[in-house]
N, C-alpha and C. Protein backbone atom coordinates (compact mmCIF):
# COMPACT_ATOMS: atom_id res chain seq x y z
N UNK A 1 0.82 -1.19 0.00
CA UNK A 1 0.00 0.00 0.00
C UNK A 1 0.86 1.26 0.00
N UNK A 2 1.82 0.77 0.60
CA UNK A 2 2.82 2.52 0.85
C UNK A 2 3.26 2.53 -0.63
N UNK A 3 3.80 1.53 -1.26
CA UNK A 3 4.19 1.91 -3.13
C UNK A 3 2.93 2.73 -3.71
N UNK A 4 1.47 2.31 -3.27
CA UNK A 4 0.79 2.69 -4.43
C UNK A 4 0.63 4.51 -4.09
N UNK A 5 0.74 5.03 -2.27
CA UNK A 5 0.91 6.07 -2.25
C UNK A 5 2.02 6.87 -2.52
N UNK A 6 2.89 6.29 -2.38
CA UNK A 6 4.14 7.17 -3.51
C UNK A 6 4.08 7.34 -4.90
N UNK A 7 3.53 6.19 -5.29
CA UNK A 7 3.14 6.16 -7.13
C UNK A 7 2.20 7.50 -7.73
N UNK A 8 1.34 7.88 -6.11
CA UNK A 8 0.24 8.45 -6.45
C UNK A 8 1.15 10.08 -6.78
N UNK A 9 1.49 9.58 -5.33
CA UNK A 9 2.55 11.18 -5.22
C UNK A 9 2.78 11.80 -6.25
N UNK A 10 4.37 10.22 -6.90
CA UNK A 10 4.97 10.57 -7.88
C UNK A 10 4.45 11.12 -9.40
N UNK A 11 2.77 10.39 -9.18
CA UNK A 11 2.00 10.74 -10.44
C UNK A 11 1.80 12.44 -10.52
N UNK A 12 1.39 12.68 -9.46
CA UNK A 12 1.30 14.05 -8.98
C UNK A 12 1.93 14.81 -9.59
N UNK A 13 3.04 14.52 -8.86
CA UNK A 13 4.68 15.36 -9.19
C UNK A 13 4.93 15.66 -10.41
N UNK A 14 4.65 14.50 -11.26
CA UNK A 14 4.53 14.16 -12.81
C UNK A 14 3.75 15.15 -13.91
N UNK A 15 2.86 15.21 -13.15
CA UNK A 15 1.71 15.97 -13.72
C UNK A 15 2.07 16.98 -13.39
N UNK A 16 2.60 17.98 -12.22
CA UNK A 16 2.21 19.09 -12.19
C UNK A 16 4.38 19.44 -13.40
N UNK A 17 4.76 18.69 -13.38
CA UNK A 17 5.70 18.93 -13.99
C UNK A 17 5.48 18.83 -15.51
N UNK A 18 4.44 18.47 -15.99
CA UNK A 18 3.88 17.95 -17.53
C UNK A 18 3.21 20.02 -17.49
N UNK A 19 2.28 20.12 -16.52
CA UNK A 19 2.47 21.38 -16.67
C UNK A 19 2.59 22.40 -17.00
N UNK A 20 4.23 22.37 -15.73
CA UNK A 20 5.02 23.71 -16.39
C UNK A 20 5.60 23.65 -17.33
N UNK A 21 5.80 22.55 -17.73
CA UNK A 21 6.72 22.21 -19.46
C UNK A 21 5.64 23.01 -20.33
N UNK A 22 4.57 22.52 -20.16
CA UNK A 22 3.67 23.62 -21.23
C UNK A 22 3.60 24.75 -21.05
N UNK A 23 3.01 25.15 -20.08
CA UNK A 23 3.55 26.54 -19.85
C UNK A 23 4.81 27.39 -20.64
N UNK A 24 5.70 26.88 -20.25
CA UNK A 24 7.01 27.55 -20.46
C UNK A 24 7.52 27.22 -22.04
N UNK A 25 6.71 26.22 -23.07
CA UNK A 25 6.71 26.17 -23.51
C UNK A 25 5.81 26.89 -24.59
N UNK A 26 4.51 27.21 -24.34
CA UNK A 26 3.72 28.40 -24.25
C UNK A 26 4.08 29.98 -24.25
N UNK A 27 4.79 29.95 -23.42
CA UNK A 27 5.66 31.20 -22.92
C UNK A 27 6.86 31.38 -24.53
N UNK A 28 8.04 30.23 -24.39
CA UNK A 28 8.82 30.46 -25.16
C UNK A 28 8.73 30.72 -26.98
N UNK A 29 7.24 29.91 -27.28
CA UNK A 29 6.62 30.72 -28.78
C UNK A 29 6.33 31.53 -28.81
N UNK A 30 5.65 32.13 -27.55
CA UNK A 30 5.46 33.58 -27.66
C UNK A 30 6.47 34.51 -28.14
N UNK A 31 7.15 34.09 -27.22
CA UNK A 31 8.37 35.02 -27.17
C UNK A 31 9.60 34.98 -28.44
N UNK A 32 9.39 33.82 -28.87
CA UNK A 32 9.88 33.84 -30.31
C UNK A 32 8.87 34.84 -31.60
N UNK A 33 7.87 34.41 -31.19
CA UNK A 33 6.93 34.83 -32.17
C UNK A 33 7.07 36.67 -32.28
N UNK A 34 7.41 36.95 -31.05
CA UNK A 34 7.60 38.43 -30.83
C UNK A 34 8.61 39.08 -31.42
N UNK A 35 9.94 38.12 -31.35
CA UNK A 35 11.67 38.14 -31.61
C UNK A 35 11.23 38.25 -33.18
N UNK A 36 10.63 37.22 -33.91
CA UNK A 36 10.45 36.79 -35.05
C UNK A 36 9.63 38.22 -35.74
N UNK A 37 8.62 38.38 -34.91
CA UNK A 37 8.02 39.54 -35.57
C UNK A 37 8.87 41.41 -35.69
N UNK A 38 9.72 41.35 -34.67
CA UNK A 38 10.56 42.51 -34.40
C UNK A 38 11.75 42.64 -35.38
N UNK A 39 12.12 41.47 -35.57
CA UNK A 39 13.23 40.74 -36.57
C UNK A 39 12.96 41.22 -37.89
N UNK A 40 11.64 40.87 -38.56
CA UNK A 40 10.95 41.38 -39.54
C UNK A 40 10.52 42.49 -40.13
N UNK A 41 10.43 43.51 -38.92
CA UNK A 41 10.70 44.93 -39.28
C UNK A 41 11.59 45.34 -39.30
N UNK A 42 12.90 45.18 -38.38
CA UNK A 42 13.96 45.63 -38.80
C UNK A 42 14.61 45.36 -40.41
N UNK A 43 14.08 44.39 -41.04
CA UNK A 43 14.21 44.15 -42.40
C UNK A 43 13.85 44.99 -43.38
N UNK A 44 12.95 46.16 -42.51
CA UNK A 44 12.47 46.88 -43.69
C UNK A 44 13.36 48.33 -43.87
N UNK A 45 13.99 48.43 -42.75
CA UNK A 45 15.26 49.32 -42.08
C UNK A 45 16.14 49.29 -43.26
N UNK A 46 16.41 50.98 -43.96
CA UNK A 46 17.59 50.43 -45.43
C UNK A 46 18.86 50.46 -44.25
N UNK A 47 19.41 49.88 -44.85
CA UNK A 47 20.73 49.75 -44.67
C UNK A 47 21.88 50.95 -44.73
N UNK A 48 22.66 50.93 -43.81
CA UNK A 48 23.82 52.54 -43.82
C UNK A 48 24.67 52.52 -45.33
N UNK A 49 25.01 53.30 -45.80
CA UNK A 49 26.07 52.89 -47.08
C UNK A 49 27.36 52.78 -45.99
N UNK A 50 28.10 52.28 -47.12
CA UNK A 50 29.52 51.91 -46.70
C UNK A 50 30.49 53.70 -46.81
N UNK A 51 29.71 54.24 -47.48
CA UNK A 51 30.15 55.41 -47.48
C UNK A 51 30.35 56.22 -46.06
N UNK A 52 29.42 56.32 -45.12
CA UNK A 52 29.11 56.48 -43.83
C UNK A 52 30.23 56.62 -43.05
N UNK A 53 30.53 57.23 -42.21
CA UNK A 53 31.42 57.42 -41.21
C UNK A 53 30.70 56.53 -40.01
N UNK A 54 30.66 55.42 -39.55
CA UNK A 54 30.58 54.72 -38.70
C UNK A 54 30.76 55.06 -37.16
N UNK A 55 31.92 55.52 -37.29
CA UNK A 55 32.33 55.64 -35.97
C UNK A 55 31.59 57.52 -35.28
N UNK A 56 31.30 58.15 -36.33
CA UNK A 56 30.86 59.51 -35.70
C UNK A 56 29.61 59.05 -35.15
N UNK A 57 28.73 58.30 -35.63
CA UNK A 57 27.49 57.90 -35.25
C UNK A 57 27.85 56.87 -34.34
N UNK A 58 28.22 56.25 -34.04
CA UNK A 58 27.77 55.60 -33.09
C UNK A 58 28.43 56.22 -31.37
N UNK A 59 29.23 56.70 -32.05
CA UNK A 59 29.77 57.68 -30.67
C UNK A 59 28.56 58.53 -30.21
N UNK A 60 27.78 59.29 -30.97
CA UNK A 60 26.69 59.78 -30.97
C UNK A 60 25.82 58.87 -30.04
N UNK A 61 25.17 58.41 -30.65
CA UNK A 61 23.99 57.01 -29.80
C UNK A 61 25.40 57.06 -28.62
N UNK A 62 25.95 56.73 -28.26
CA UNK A 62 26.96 55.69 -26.90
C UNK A 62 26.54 57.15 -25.94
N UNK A 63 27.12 58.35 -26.35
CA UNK A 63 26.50 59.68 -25.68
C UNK A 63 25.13 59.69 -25.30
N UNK A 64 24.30 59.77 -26.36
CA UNK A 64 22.86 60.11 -26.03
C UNK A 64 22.38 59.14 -25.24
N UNK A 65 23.07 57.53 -25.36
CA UNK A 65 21.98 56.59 -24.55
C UNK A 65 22.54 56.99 -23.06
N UNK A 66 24.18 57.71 -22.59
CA UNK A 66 24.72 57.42 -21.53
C UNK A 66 23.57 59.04 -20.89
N UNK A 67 23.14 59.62 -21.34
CA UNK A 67 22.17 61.09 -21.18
C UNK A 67 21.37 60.97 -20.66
N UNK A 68 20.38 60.36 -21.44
CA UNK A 68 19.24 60.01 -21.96
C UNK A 68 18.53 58.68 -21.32
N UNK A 69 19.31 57.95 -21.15
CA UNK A 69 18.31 56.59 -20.61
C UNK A 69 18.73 56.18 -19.35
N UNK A 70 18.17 55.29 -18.62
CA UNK A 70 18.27 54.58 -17.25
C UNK A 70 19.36 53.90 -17.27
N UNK A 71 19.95 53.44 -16.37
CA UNK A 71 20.83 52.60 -16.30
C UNK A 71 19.84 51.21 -16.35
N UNK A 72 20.64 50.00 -17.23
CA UNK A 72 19.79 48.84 -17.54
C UNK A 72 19.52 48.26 -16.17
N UNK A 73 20.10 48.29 -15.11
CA UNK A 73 20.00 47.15 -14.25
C UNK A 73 18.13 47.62 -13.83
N UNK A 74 18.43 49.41 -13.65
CA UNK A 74 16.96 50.07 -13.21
C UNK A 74 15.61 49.95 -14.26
N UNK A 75 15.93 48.91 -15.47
CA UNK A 75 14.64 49.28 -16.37
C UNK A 75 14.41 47.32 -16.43
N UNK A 76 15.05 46.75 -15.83
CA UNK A 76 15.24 45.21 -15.67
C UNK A 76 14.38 44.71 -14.27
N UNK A 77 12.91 43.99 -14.60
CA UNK A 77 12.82 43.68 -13.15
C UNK A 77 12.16 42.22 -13.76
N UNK A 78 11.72 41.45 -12.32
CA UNK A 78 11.48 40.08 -13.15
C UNK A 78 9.94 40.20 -13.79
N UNK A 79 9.73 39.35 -14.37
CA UNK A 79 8.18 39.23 -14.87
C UNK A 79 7.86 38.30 -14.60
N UNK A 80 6.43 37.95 -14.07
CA UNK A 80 5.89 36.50 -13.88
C UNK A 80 5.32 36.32 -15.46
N UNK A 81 4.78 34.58 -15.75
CA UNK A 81 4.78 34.32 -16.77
C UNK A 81 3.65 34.97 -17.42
N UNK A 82 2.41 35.60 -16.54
CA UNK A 82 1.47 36.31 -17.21
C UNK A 82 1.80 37.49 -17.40
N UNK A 83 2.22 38.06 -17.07
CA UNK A 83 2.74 39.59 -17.61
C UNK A 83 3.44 39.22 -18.67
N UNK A 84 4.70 38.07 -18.98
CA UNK A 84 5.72 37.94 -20.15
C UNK A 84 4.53 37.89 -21.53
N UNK A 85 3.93 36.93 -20.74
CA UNK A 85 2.70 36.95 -22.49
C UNK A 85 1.75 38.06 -22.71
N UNK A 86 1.69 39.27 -21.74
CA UNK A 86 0.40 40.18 -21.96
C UNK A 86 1.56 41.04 -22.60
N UNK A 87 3.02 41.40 -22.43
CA UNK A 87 3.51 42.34 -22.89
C UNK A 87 4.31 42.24 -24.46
């Protein structure tokens, strides 16, 4: 009798681990699907010529983001898995 209540357990355990595999698997198409879709517009972005001075611009942006934006650690917080898919 004590096997069949561990079996039960273990079924348990099983299941709630069958789950979060979906879940997070759920989660991770999303989140491709998002990558995939962001990916796709940047495609429509022309391209710099080679003519371009490279380095004046991006010194530019390295300035404006050090100005201008948060430090990353302050715009980084965790997300539970329903917020990851509503955003």
């Amino acid at each position: 009798m004590d096997s069949q209540i561990i079996n039960s357990s273990d079924d348990k355990n099983l299941q709630a681990l069958k789950q979060e595999v979906e879940q997070l698997e759920n989660i991770t198409l999303i989140a491709i699907e998002n990558l995939e879709e962001k990916l796709s517009s940047l495609q429509d972005i022309t391209p710099v010529s080679d003519d371009e001075n490279w380095s004046s611009r991006l010194d530019s942006i390295e300035v404006y983001a050090m100005e201008k934006l948060p430090p990353l650690s302050a715009s980084i917080r965790q997300l539970s898995p329903e917020e990851f898919i509503h955003e």
